[in-house]
Protein backbone atom coordinates (compact mmCIF):
# COMPACT_ATOMS: atom_id res chain seq x y z
CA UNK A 1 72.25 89.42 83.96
CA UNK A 2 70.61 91.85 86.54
CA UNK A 3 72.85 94.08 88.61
CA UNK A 4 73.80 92.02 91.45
CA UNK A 5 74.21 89.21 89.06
CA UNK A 6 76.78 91.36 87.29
CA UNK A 7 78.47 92.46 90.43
CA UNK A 8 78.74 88.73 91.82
CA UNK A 9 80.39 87.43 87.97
CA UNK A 10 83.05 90.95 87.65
CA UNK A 11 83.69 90.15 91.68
CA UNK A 12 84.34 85.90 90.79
CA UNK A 13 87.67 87.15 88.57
CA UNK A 14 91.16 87.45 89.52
CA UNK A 15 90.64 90.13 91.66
CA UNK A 16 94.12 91.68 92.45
CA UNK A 17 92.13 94.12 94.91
CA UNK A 18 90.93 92.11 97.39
CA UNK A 19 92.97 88.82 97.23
CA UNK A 20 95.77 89.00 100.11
CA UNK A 21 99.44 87.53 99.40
CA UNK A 22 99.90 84.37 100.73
CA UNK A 23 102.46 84.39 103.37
CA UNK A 24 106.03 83.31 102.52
CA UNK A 25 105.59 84.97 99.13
CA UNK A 26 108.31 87.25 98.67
CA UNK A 27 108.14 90.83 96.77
CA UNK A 28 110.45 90.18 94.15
CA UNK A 29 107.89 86.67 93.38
CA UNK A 30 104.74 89.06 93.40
CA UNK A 31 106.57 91.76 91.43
CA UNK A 32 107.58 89.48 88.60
CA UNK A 33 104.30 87.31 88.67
CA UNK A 34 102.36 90.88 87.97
CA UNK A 35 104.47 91.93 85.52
CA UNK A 36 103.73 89.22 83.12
CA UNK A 37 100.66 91.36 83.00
CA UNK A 38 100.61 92.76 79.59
CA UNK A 39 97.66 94.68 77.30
CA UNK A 40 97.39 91.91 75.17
CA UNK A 41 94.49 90.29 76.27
CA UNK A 42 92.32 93.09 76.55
CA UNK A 43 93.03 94.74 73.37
CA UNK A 44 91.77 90.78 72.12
CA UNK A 45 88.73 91.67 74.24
CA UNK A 46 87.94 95.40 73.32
CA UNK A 47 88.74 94.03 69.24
CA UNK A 48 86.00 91.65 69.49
CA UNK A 49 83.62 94.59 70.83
CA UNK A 50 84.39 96.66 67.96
CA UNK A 51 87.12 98.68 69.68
CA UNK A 52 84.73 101.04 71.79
CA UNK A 53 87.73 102.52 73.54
CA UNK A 54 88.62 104.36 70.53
CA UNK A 55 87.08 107.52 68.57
CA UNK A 56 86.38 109.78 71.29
CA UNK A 57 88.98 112.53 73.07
CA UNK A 58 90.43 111.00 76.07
CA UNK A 59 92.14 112.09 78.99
CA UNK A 60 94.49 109.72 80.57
CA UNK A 61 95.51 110.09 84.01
CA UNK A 62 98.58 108.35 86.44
CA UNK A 63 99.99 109.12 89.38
CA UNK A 64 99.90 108.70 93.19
CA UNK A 65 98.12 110.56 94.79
CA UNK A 66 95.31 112.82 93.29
CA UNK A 67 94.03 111.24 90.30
CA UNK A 68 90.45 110.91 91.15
CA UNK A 69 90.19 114.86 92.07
CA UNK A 70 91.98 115.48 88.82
CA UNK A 71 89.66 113.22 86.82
CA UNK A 72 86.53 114.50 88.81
CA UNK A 73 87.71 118.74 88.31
CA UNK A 74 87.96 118.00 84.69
CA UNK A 75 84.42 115.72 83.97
CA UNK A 76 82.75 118.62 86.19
CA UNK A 77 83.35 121.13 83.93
CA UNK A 78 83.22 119.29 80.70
CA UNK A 79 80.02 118.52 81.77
CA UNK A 80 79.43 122.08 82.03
CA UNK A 81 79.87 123.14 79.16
CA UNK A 82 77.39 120.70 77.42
CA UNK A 83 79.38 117.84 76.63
CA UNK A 84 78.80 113.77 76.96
CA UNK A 85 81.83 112.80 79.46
CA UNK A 86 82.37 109.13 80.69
CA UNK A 87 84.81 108.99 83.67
CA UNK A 88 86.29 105.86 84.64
CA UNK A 89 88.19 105.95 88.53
CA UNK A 90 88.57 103.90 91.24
CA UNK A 91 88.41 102.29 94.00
CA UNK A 92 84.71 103.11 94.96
CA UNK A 93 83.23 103.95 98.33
CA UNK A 94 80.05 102.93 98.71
CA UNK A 95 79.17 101.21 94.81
CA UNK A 96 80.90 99.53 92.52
CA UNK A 97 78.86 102.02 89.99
CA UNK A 98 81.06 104.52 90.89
CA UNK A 99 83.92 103.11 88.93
CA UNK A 100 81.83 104.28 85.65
CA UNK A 101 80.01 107.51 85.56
CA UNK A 102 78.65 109.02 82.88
CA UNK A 103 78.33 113.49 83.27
CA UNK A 104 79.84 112.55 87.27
CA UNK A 105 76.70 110.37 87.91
CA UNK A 106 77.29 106.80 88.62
CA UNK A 107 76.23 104.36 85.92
CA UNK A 108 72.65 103.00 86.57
CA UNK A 109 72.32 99.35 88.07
CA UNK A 110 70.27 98.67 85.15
CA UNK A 111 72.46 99.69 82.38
CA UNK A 112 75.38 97.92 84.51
CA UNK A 113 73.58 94.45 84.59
CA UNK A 114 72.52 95.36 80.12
CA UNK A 115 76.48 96.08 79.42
CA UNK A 116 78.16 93.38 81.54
CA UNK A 117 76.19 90.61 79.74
CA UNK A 118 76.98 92.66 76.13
CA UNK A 119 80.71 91.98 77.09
CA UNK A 120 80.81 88.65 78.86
CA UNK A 121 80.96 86.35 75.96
CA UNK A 122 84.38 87.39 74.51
CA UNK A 123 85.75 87.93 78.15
CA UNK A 124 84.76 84.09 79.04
CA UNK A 125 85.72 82.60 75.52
CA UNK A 126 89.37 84.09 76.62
CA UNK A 127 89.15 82.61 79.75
CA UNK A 128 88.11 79.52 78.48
CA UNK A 129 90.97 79.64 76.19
CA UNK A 130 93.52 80.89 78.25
CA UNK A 131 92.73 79.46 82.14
CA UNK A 132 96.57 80.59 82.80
CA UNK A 133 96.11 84.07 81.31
CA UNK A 134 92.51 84.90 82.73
CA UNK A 135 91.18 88.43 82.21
CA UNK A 136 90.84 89.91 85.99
CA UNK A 137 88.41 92.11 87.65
CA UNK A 138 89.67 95.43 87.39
CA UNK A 139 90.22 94.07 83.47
CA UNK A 140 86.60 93.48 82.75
CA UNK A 141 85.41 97.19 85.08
CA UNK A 142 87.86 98.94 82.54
CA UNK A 143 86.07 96.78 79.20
CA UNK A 144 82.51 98.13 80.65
CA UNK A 145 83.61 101.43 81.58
CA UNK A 146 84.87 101.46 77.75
CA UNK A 147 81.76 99.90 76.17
CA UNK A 148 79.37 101.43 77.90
CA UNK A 149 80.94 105.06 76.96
CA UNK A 150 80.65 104.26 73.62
CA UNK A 151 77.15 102.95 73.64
CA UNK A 152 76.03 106.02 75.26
CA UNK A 153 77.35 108.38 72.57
CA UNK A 154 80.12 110.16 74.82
CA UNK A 155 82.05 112.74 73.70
CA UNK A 156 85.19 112.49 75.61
CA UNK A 157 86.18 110.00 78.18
CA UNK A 158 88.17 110.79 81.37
CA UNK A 159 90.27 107.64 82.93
CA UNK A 160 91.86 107.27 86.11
CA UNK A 161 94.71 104.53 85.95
CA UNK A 162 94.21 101.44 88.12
CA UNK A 163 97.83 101.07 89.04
CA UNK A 164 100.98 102.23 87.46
CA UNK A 165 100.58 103.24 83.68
CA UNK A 166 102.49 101.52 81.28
CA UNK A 167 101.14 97.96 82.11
CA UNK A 168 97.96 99.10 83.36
CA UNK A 169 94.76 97.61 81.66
CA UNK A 170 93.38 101.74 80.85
CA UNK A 171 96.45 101.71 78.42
CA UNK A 172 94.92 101.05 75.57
CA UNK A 173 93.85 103.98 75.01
CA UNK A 174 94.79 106.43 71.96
CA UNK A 175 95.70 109.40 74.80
CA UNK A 176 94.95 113.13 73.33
CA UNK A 177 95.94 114.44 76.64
CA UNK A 178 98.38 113.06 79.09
CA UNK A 179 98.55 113.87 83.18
CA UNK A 180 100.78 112.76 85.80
CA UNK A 181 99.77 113.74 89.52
CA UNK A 182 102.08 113.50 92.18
CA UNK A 183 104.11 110.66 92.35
CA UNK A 184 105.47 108.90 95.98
CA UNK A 185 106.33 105.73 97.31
CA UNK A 186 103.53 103.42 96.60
CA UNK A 187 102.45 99.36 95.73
CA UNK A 188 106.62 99.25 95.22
CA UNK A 189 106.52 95.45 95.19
CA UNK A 190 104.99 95.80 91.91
CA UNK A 191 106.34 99.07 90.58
CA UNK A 192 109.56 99.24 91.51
CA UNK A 193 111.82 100.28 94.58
CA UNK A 194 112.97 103.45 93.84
CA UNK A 195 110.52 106.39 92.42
CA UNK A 196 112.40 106.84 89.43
CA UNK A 197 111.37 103.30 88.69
CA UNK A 198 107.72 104.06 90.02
CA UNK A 199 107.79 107.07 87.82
CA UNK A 200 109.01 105.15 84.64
CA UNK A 201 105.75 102.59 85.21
CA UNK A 202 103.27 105.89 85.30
CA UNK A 203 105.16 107.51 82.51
CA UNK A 204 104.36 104.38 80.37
CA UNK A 205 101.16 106.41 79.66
CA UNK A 206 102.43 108.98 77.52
CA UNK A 207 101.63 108.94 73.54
CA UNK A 208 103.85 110.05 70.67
CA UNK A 209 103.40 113.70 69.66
CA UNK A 210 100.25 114.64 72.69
CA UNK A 211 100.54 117.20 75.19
CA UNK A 212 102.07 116.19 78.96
CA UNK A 213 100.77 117.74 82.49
CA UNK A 214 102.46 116.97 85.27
CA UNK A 215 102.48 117.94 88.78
CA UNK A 216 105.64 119.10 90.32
CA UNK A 217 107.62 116.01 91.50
CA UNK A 218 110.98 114.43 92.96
CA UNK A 219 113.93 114.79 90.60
CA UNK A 220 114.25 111.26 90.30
CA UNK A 221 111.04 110.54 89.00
CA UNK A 222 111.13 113.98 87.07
CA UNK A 223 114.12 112.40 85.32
CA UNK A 224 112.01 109.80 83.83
CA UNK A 225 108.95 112.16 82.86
CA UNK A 226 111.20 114.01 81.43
CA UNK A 227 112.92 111.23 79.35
CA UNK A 228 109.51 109.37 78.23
CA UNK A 229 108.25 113.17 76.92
CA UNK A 230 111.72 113.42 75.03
CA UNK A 231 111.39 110.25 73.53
CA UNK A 232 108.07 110.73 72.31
CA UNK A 233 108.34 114.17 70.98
CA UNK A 234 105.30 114.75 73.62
CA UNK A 235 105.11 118.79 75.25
CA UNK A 236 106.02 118.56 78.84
CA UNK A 237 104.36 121.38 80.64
CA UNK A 238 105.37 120.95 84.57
CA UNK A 239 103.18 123.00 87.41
CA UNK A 240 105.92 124.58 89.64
CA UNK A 241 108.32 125.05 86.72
CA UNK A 242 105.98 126.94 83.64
CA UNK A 243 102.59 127.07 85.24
CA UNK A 244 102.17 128.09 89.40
CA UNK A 245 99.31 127.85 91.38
CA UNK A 246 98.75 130.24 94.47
CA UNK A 247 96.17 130.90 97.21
CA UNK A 248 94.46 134.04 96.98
CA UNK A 249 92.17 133.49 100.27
CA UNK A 250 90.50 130.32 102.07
CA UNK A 251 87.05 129.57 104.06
CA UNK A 252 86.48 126.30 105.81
CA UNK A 253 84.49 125.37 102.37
CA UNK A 254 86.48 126.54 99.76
CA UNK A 255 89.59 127.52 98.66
CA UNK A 256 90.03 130.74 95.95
CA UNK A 257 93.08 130.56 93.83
CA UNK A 258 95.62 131.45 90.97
CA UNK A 259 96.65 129.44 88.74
CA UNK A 260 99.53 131.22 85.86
CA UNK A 261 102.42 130.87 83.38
CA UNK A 262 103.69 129.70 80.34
CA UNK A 263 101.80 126.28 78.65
CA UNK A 264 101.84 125.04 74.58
CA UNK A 265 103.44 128.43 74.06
CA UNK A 266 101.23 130.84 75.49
CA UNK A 267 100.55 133.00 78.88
CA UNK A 268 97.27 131.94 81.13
CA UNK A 269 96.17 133.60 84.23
CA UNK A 270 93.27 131.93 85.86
CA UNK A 271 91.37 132.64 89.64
CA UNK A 272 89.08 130.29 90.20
CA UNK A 273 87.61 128.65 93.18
CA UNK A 274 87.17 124.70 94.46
CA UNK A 275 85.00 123.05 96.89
CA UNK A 276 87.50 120.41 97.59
CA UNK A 277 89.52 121.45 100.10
CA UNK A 278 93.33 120.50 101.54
CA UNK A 279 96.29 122.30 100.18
CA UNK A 280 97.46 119.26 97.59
CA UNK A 281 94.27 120.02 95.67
CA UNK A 282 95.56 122.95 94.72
CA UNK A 283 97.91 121.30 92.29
CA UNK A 284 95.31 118.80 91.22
CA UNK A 285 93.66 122.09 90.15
CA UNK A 286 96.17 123.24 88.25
CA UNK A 287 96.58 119.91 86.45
CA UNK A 288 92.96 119.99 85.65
CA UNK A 289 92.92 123.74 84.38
CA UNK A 290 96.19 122.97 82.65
CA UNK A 291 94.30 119.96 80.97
CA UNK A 292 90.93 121.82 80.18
CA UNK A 293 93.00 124.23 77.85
CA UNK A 294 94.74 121.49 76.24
CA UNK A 295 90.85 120.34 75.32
CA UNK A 296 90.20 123.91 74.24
CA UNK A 297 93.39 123.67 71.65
CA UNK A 298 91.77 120.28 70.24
CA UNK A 299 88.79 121.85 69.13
CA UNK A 300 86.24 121.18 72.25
CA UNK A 301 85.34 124.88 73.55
CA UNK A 302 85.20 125.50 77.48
CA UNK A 303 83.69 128.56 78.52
CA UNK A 304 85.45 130.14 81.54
CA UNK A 305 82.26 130.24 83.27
CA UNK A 306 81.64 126.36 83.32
CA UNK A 307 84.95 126.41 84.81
CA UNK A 308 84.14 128.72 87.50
CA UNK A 309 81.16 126.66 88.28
CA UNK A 310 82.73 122.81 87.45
CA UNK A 311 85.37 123.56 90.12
CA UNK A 312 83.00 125.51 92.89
CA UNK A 313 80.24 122.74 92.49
CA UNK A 314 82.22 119.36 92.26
CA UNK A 315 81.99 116.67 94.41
CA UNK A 316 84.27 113.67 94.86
CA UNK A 317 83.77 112.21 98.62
CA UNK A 318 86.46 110.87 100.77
CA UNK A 319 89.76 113.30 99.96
CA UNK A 320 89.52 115.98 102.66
CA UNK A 321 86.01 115.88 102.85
CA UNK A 322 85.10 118.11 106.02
CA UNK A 323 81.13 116.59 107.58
CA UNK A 324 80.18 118.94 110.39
CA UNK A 325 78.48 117.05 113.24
CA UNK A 326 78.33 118.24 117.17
CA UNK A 327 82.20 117.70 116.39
CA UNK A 328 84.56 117.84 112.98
CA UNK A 329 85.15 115.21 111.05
CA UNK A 330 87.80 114.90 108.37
CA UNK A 331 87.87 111.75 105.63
CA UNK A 332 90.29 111.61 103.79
CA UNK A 333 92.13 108.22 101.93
CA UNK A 334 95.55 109.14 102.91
CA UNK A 335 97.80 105.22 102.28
CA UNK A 336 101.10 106.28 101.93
CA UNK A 337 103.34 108.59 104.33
CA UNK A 338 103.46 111.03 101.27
CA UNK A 339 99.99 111.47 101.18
CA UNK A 340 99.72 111.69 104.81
CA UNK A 341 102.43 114.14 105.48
CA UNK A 342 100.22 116.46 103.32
CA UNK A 343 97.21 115.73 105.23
CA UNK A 344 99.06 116.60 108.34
CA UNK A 345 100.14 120.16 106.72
CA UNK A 346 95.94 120.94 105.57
CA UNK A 347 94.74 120.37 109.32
CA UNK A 348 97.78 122.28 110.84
CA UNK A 349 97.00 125.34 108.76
CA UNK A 350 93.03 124.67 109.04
CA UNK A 351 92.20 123.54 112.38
CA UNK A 352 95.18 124.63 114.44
CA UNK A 353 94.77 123.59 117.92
CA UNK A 354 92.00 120.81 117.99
CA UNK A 355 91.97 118.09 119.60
CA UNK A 356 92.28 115.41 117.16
CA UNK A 357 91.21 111.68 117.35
CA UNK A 358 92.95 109.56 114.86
CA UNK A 359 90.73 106.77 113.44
CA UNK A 360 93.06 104.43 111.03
CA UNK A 361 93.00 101.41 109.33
CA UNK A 362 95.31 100.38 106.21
CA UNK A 363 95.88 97.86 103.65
CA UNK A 364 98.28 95.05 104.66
CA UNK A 365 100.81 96.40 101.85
CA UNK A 366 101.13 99.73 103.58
CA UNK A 367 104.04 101.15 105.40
CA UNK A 368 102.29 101.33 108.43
CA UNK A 369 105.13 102.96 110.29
CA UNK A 370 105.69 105.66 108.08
CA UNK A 371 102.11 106.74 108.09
CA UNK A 372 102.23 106.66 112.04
CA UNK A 373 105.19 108.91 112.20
CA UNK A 374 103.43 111.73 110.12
CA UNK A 375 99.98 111.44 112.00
CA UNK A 376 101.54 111.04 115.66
CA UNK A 377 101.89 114.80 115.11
CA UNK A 378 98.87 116.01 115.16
CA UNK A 379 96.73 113.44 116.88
CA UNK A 380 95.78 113.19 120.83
CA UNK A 381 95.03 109.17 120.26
CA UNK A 382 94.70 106.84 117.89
CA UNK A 383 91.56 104.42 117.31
CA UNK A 384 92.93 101.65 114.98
CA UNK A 385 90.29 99.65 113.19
CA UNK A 386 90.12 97.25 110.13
CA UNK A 387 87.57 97.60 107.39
CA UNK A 388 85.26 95.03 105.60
CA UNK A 389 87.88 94.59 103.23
CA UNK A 390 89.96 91.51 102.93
CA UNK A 391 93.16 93.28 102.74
CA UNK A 392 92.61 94.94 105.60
CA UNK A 393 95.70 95.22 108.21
CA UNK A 394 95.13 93.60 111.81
CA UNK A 395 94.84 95.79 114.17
CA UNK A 396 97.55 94.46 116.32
CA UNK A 397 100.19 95.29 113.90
CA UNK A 398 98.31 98.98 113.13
CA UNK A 399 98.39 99.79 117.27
CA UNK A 400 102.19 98.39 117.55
CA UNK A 401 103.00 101.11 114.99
CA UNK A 402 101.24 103.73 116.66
CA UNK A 403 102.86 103.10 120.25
CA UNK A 404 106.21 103.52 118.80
CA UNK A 405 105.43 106.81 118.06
CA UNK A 406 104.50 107.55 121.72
CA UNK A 407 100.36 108.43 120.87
CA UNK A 408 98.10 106.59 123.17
CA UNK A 409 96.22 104.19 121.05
CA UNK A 410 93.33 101.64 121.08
CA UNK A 411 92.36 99.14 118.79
CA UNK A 412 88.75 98.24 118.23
CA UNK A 413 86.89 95.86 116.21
CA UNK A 414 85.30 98.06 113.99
CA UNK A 415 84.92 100.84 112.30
CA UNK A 416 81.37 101.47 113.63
CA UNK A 417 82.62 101.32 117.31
CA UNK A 418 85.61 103.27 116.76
CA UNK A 419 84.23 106.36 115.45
CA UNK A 420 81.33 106.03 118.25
CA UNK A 421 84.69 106.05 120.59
CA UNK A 422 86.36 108.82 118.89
CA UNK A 423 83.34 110.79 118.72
CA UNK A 424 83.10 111.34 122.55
CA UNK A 425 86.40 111.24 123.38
CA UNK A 426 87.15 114.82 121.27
CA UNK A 427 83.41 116.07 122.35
CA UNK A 428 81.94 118.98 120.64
CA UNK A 429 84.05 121.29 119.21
CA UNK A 430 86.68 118.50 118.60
CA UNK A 431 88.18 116.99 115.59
CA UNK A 432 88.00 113.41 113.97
CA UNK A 433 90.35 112.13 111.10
CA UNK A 434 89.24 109.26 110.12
CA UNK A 435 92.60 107.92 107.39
CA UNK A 436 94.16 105.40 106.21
CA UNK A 437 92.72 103.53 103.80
CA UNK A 438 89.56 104.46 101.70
CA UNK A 439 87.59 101.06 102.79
CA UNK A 440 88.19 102.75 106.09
CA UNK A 441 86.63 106.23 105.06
CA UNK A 442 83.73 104.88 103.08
CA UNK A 443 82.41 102.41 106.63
CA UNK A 444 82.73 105.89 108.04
CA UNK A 445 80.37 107.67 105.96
CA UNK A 446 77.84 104.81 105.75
CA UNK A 447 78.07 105.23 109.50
CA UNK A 448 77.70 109.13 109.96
CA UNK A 449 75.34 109.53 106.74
CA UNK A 450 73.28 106.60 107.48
CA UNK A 451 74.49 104.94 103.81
CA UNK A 452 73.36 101.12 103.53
CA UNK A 453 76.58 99.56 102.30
CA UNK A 454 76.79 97.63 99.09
CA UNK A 455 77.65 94.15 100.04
CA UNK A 456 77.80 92.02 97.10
CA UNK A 457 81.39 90.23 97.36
């Protein structure tokens, strides 16, 4: 199969991403249809391939919010300092290549099209098999990402869960280091109501006897961190408890800080400097320096110097990424109200008193209320939009959210026309938050970069 080929067969699965939820299906249906989901049938899968997800050092990630800045921190450096990293994330922005990158570069559409066809036939024999038990999309992305690391000779692989942990398709993995990023309110209809159950599902990651990062959270879903680590006989090292970060100075482009403490036993003081910006990166950061020494203890040596430059040069679009046109404009994937309360608290302390035009769209299993009530705060008016995507919110039920709140709003039919709108209404000088959803950010930046959109489903 060629690329697009490839694309259309992945895209032709189960795909839990895009399909909506048929109306008068009820949470507690959904929740225990998906958690029939078990590892079984891709472990049959990756067996078949000769178990490419094994025999490399791998970093396995969960949480909320932050994974994909963790993930992209750590392959940034490691790919400093010489080594062969795959990283696995998602969603993507603007290509489904994204999903796979090999030393933070985006498979090739040729290699993509040679290592879907070298996995298909096991993946449809199942199928065949086992029409009630199909593998999905986001199944057979996690099978490539893991085949095609191990046909190009990498040395350690970096993987973002898809959702949750302990069901999640990534979990197959033999873990040699274990994060958790922050953990909020998020897909509860499959993960549970309460975060201590949320926390339990992203704790399912953790291996026997490994080391544990996690960013400060909740007690609740602390409490079951905690637990999973005791139970395992796993080190839990917790930023805001044995290791603190702190912020030494800031410029509009980067942000200089400290991380220090106490982790596997010994004292580390680190300053160091990122180009991602936002003050929740800051403990993403941390996680990622936390994670880098646990690399150094397993025998894989990273000068300090590629971390310098990994964390100063690295690049992962969408998460409070600041594009200077005749006005500001600020992307960032914020889809819960966690998420977007911390948003809030970045462009308070970094652009106090603009004049900011809210451009939003969300997912139809967002809590679009809560999202309002954080944003209403800092925004002048709200431009509410719907993406491409099929899971995309209407608009009517986005704008009904945002009058509640009291902020002038108007709903338009793009995302194209609403940033156009946005754009002059806040002028030069002004400031543009474009939120919500990341199929909202990435029309944005095909519209402000001039990016031709991938548009293969």
């Amino acid at each position: 199969m060629n690329y697009i080929e490839s694309v259309s067969w992945i895209l032709s699965l189960t795909n839990y991403e895009s399909s909506s939820r048929e109306k008068g299906t009820s949470n507690n249906e959904l929740s225990s249809d998906m958690r029939r989901i078990d590892l079984g049938r891709v472990k049959s899968v990756l067996e078949k391939l000769g178990n490419p997800h094994l025999g490399m050092l791998t970093v396995h990630i969960a949480g909320t919010k932050g994974k994909g800045s963790t993930a992209a921190l750590i392959s940034a450096v490691l790919t400093s300092s010489g080594y062969k990293v795959g990283l696995f994330t998602s969603p993507h922005l603007h290509s489904i290549r994204e999903r796979v990158s090999l030393n933070s570069i985006p498979i090739d559409e040729k290699k993509f099209g040679e290592y879907t066809t070298a996995i298909q036939k096991p993946i449809l024999e199942h199928n065949n098999n086992f029409p009630l038990d199909m593998i999905t999309t986001f199944e057979v992305l996690t099978i490539l990402a893991f085949y095609s690391f191990k046909s190009e000779g990498v040395d350690i692989q970096v993987i973002e869960t898809g959702l949750g942990g302990r069901l999640d398709s990534t979990n197959v993995v033999d873990s040699d280091v274990v994060l958790i990023t922050s953990i909020s309110f998020d897909h509860t209809e499959i993960l549970g109501d309460t975060l201590k159950e949320i926390a339990y599902e992203k704790a399912g990651i953790i291996k026997p006897g490994i080391p544990v990062i996690s960013a400060s959270q909740e007690s609740s879903a602390l409490e079951a961190i905690i637990d999973k680590s005791s139970e395992l006989k796993s080190q839990l090292t917790i930023v805001g408890r044995d290791v603190y970060y702190s912020v030494i100075s800031k410029t509009p482009s980067v942000q200089n800080f400290r991380v220090r403490g106490k982790f596997l036993g010994r004292p580390i003081d680190h300053e160091l400097s990122t180009s991602l910006m936002g003050d929740y990166q800051l403990e993403n950061a941390a996680l990622a320096v936390l994670a880098l020494e646990a690399i150094r203890d397993k025998g894989y040596p990273v000068p300090y110097d590629h971390i310098l430059w990994g964390f100063r040069n690295v690049i992962w679009p969408g998460r409070f990424e600041v594009i200077n046109k005749k006005s500001i404009i600020i992307l960032d994937g914020a889809h819960n109200e966690y998420s977007a309360m911390r948003l809030v608290e970045s462009i308070q302390e970094q652009f106090p008193n603009k004049q900011v035009e809210i451009v939003i769209g969300v997912s139809e299993d967002k809590d679009i209320g809560a999202i309002a009530r954080e944003l209403t705060s800092i925004g002048t008016g709200a431009f509410v939009t719907k993406s491409r995507h099929p899971k995309s919110m209407d608009t009517e039920q986005i704008a009904d959210a945002f009058w509640e709140t009291g902020l002038p709003v108007r709903p338009e039919p793009s995302v194209k026309i609403a940033m156009t709108k946005a754009i002059l209404e806040v002028g030069e000088g002004g400031l543009v938050l474009v939120t919500g959803s990341l199929f909202i950010v990435a029309e944005a930046r095909e519209f402000i970069l001039d990016i031709e959109p991938e548009l293969l489903n």
